[in-house]
Protein backbone atom coordinates (compact mmCIF):
# COMPACT_ATOMS: atom_id res chain seq x y z
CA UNK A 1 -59.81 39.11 146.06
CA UNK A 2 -56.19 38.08 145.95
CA UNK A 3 -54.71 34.74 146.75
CA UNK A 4 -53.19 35.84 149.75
CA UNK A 5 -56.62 37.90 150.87
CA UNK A 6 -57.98 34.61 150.24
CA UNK A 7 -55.57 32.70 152.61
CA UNK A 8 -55.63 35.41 155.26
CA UNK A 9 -59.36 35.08 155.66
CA UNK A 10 -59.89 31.26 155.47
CA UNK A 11 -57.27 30.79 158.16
CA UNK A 12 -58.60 33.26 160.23
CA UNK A 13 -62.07 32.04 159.84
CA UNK A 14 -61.55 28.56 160.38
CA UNK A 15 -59.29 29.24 163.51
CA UNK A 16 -55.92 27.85 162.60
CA UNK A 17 -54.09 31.26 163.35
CA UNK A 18 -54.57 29.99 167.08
CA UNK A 19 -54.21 26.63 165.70
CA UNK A 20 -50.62 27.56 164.62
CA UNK A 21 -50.00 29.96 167.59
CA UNK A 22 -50.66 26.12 170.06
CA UNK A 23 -48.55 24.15 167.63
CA UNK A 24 -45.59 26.46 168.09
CA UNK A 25 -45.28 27.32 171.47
CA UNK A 26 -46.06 23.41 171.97
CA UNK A 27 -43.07 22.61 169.24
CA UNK A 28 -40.81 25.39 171.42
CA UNK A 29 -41.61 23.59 174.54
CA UNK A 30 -40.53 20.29 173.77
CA UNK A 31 -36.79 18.95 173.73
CA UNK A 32 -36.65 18.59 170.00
CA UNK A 33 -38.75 20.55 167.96
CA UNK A 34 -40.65 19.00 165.15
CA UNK A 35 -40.19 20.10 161.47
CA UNK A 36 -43.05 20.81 159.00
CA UNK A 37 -43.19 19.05 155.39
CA UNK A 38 -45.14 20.77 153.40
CA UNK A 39 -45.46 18.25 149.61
CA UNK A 40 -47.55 19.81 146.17
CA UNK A 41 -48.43 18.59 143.41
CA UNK A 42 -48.58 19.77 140.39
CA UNK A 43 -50.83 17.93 137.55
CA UNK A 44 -49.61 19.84 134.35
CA UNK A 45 -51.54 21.03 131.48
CA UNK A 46 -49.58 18.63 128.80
CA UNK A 47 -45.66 17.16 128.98
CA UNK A 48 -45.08 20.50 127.13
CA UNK A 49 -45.99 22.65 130.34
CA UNK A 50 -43.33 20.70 132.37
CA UNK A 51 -40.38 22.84 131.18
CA UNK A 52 -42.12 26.57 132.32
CA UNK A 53 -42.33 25.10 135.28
CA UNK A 54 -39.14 23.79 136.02
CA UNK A 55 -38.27 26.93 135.03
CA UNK A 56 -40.24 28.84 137.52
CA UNK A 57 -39.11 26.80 139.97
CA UNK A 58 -35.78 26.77 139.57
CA UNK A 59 -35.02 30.23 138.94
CA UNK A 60 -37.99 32.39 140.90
CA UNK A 61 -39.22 29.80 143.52
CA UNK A 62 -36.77 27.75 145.20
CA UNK A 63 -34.59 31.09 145.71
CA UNK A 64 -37.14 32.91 146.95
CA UNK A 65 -38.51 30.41 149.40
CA UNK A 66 -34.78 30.39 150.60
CA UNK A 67 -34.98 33.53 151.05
CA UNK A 68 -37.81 33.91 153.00
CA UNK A 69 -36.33 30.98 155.35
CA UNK A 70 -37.57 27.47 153.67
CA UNK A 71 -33.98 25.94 153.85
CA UNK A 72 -34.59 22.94 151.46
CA UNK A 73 -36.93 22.44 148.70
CA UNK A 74 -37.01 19.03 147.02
CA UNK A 75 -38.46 19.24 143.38
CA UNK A 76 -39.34 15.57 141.78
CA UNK A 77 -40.93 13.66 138.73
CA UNK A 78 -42.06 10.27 139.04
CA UNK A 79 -39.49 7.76 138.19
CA UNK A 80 -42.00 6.43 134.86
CA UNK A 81 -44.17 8.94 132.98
CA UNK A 82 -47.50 8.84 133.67
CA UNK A 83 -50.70 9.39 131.38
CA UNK A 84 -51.16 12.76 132.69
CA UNK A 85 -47.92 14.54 133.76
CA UNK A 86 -47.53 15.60 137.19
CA UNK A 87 -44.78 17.01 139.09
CA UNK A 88 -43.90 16.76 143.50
CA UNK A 89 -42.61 19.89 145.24
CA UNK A 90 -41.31 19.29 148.84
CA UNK A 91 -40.89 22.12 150.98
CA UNK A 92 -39.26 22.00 154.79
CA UNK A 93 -40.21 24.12 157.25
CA UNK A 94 -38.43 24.86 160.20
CA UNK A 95 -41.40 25.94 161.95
CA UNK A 96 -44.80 27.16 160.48
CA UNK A 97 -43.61 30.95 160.48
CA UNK A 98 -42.16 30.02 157.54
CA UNK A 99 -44.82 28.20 156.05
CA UNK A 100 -47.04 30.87 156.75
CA UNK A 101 -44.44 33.76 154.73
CA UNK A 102 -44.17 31.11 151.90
CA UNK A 103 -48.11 32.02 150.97
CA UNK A 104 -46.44 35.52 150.09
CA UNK A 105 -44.32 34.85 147.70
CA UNK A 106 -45.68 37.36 145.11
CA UNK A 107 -44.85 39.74 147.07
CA UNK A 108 -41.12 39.21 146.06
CA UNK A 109 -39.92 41.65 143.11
CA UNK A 110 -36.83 38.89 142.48
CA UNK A 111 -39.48 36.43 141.55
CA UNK A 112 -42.44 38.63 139.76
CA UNK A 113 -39.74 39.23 136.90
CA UNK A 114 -37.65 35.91 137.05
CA UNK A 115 -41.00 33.88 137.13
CA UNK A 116 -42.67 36.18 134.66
CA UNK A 117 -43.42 33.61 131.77
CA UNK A 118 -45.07 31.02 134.47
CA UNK A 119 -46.71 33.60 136.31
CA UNK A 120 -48.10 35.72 133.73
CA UNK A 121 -49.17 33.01 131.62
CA UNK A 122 -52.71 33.83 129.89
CA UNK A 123 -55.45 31.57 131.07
CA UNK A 124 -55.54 29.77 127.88
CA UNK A 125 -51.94 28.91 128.36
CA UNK A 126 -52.17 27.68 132.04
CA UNK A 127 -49.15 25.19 132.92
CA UNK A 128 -51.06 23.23 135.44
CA UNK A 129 -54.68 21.50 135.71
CA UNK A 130 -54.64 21.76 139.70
CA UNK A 131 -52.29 22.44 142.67
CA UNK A 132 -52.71 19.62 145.74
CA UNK A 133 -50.87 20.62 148.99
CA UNK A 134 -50.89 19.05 152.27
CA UNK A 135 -48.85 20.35 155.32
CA UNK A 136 -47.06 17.26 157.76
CA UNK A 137 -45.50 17.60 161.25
CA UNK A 138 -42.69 15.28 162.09
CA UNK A 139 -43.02 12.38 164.61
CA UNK A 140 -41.80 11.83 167.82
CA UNK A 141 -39.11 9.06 166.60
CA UNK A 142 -38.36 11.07 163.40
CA UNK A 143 -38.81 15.09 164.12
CA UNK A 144 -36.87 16.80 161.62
CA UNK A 145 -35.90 15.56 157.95
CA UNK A 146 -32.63 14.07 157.11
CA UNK A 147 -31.42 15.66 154.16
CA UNK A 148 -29.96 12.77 151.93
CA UNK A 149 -26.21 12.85 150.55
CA UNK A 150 -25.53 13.55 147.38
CA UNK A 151 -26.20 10.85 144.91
CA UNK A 152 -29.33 9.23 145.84
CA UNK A 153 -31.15 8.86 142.76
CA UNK A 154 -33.99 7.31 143.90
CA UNK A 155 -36.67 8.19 146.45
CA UNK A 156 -40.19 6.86 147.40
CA UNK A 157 -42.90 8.84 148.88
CA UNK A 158 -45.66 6.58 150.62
CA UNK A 159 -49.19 7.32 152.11
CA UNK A 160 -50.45 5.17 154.30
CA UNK A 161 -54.04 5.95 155.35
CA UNK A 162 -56.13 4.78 158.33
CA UNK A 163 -59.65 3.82 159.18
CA UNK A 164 -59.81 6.45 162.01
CA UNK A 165 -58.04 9.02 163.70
CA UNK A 166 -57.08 6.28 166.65
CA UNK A 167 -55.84 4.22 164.27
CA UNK A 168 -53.74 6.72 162.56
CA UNK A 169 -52.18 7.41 165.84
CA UNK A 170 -51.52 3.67 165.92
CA UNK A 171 -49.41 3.43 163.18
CA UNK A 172 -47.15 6.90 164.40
CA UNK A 173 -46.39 4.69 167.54
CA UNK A 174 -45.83 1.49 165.56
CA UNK A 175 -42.95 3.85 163.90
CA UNK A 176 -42.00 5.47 166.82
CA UNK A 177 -41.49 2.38 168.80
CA UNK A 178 -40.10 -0.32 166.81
CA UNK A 179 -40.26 0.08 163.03
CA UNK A 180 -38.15 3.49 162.19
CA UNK A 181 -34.90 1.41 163.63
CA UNK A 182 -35.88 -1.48 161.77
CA UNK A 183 -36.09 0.81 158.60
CA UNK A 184 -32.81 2.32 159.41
CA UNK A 185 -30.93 -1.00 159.77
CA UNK A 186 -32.41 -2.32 156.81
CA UNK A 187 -31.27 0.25 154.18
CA UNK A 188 -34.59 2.18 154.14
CA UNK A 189 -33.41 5.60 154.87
CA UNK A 190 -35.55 7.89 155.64
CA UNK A 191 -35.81 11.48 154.65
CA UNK A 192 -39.17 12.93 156.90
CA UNK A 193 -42.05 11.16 158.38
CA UNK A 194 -45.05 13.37 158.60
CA UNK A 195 -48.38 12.98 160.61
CA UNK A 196 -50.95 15.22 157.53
CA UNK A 197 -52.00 18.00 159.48
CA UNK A 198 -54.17 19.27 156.51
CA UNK A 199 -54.68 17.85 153.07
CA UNK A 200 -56.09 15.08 151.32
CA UNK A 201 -56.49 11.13 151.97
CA UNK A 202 -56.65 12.19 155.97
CA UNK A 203 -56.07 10.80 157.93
CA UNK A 204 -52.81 9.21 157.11
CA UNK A 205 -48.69 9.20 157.59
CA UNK A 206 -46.43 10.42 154.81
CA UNK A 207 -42.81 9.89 154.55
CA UNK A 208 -40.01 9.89 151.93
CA UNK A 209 -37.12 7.43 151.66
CA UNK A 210 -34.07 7.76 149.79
CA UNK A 211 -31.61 5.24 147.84
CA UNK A 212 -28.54 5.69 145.75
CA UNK A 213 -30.49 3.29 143.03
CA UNK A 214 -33.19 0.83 142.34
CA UNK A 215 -31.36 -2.21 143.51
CA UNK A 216 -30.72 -0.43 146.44
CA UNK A 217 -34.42 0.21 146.85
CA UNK A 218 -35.17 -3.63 146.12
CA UNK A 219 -32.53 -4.72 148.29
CA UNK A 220 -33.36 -2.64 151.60
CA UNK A 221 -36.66 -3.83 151.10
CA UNK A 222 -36.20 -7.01 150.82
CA UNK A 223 -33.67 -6.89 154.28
CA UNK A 224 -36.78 -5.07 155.87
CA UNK A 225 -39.49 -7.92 155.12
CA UNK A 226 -37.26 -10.68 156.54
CA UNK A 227 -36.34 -8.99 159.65
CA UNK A 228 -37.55 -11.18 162.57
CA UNK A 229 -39.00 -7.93 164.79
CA UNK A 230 -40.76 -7.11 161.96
CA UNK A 231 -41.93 -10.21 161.64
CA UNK A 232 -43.17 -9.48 165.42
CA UNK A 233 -43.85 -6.45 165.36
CA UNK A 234 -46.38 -6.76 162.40
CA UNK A 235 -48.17 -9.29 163.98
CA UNK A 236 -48.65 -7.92 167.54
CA UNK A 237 -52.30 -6.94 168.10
CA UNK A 238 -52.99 -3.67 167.64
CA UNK A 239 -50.67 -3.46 165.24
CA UNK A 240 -51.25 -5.71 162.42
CA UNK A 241 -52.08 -3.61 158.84
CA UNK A 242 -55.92 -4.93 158.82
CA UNK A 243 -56.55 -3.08 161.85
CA UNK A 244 -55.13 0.43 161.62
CA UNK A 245 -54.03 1.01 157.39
CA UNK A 246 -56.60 1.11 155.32
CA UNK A 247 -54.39 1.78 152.11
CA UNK A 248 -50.70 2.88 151.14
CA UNK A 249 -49.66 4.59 148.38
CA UNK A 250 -46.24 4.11 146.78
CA UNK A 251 -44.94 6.82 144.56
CA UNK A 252 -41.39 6.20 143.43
CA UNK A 253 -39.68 9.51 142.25
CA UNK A 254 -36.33 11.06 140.83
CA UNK A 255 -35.21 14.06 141.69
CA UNK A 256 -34.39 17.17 139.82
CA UNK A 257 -30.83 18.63 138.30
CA UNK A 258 -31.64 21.81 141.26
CA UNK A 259 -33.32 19.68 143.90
CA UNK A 260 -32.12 20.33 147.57
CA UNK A 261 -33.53 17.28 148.63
């Protein structure tokens, strides 16, 4: 059975093709349609591995997922090496038509012979240990990504997961009401916000951020934990990090050379 076989039948089995069908007329609907963030990653073989993909990605991949309609893919390594290498993909998606065509990528001839060395690699000579994916919709306050200027060598991605699937919800209004302006005053800009539709560590909120440097970074952060409706905001009840995260996750990245993100 092929990968895509594969894909074809566990969506259809599980029910998401009507699953996606609701989501988009419901995104068409609405005065401003929400964007899908789709984030892998990659845990590599060895440090060696890191270059064939790159490669792949740069030169098969990223065109081809333009071409099929994925307008920016953001393509990052952690900002210190870790024990076992990894690597963060970041796909947007206009709408999940796209998403969808992006699990048919092989079906390019472009990338079958510009990817060739990643994709035919022998089984012995895998470049990666695993693939994670998980596939976000934007929030109400924040529906479609912000692509960042030029320059911004910095980013953080962050995971913040609840006890419950009320909770969750919780924390998308604590954004959508208060805290994305206090972010934007204080220097934290943000790239997407994304409620994990399906994926790991659910159910949670992922969003990226963006700064020009680390003392950048440091010093919209800094702004942000001083700001008096924060101050209120984070200690209104209902709202208060005890009662609806249950952990964050801070990844701080740099992006690639080819990055569109």
């Amino acid at each position: 059975m092929t990968r895509s076989t594969f894909l074809k039948s566990t969506v259809a089995a599980s029910g998401l093709v009507g699953a996606i069908q609701d989501l988009n007329a419901a995104d068409a609907s609405s005065d401003g349609a929400r964007e899908y963030f789709e984030i892998r990653k990659y845990t590599l073989k060895s440090p060696e591995k890191q270059s064939v993909l790159e490669g792949y990605l740069k030169d098969a991949a990223i065109p081809a997922l333009n071409r099929l309609g994925v307008r920016h893919v953001g393509v990052f390594l952690p900002e210190k090496a870790e024990a076992t290498p990894v690597m963060y993909v970041v796909l947007r998606h206009g709408s999940l038509d796209p998403f969808v065509k992006s699990t048919e990528l092989l079906t390019d001839t472009a990338l079958q012979q510009q990817g060739a060395a990643y994709l035919d690699a022998p089984a012995a000579e895998a470049v990666y240990e695993r693939v994670e994916s998980w596939l976000t919709r934007g929030i109400a306050g924040m529906p479609a990504m912000v692509v960042p200027a030029k320059g911004s060598q910095v980013y953080q991605l962050r995971i913040y997961e609840s006890p419950s699937e009320k909770t969750a919800k919780k924390k998308i209004e604590m954004f959508d009401i208060g805290e994305l302006a206090i972010f934007k005053r204080s220097g934290l800009n943000a790239v997407f916000f994304g409620e994990t539709l399906v994926g790991p560590l659910m159910p949670n909120l992922t969003y990226m951020l963006s700064f020009n440097d680390a003392a950048a970074k440091d010093q919209a952060w800094n702004t942000f934990r001083v700001d008096p409706e924060w101050t209120k905001l984070k200690t209104t009840p209902g709202f208060t990090d005890k009662e609806i995260v249950s952990r964050i996750t801070n990844i701080v990245l740099v992006p690639t050379a080819y990055s569109q993100i």
